[in-house]
Protein backbone atom coordinates (compact mmCIF):
# COMPACT_ATOMS: atom_id res chain seq x y z
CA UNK A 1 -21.65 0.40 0.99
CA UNK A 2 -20.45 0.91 4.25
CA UNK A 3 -22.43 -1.80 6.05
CA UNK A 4 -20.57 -4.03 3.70
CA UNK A 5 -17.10 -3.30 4.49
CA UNK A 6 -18.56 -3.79 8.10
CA UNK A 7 -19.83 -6.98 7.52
CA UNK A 8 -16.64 -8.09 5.62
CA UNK A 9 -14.47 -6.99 8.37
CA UNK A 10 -16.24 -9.14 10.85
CA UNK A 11 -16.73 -11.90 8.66
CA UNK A 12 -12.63 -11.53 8.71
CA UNK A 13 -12.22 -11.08 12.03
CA UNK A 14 -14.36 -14.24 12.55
CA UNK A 15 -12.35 -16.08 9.89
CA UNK A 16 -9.02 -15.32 12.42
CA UNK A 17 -10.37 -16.56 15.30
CA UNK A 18 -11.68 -19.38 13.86
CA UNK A 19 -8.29 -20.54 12.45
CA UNK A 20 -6.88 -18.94 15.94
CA UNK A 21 -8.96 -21.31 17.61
CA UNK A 22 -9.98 -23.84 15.64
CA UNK A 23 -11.57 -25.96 18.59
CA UNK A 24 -13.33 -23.42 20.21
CA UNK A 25 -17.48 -23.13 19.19
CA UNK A 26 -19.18 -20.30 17.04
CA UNK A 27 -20.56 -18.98 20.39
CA UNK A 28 -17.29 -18.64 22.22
CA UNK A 29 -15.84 -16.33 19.04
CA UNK A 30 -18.68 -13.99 18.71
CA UNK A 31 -18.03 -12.54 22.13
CA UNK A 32 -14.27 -11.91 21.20
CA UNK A 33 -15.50 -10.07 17.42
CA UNK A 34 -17.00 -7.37 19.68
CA UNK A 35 -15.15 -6.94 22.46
CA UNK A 36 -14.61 -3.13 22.71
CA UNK A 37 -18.44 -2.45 23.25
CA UNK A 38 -20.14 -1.02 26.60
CA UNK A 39 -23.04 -3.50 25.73
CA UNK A 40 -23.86 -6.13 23.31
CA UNK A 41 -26.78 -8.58 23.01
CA UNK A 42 -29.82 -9.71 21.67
CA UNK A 43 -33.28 -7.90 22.40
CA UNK A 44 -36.67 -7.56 20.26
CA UNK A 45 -37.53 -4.51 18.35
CA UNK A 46 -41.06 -3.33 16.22
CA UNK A 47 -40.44 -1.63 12.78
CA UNK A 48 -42.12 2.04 12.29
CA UNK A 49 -45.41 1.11 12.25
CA UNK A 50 -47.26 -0.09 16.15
CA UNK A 51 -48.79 -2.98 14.00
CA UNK A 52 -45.58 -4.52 13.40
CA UNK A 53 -44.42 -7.91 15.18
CA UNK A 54 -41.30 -7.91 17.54
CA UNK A 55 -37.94 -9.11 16.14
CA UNK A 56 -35.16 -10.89 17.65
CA UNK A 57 -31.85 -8.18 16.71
CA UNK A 58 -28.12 -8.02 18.06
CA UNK A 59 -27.75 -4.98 19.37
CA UNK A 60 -24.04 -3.28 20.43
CA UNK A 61 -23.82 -0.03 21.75
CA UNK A 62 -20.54 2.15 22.01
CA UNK A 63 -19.88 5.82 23.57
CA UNK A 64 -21.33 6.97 20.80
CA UNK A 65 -23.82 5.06 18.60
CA UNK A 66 -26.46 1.60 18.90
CA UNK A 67 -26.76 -0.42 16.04
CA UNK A 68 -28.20 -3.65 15.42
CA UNK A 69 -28.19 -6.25 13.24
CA UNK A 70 -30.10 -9.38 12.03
CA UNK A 71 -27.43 -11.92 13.92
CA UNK A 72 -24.25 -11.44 16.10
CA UNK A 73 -21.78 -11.95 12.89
């Protein structure tokens, strides 16, 4: 439940800056959804088990946490 008042926070915050600026691209806004992070970005991750591919996730990272997610929004 929490990851979706997370998601629908961004998605709101994303919403604002697109009507904020409404000429600018989707990757110009996803830089300013995030900006209070020490590091953001995308890198490739394996799931529990070694025999797992890689996967392309968004990762942010804070003082205190590093999550990541399926795509930058």
């Amino acid at each position: 439940e929490i990851v979706d008042w997370f998601n629908a926070i961004r998605a709101a915050r994303f919403h604002y800056l697109q009507v904020a600026f409404p000429g600018a691209s989707d990757a110009d806004l996803v830089p300013k959804l995030s900006r209070n992070y020490l590091k953001e970005g995308y890198m490739e991750k394996t799931g529990p088990k070694q025999t797992e591919g890689f996967k392309k996730r968004w990762f942010t990272m804070d003082d205190r946490r590093l999550m990541y997610f399926k795509d930058p929004l």
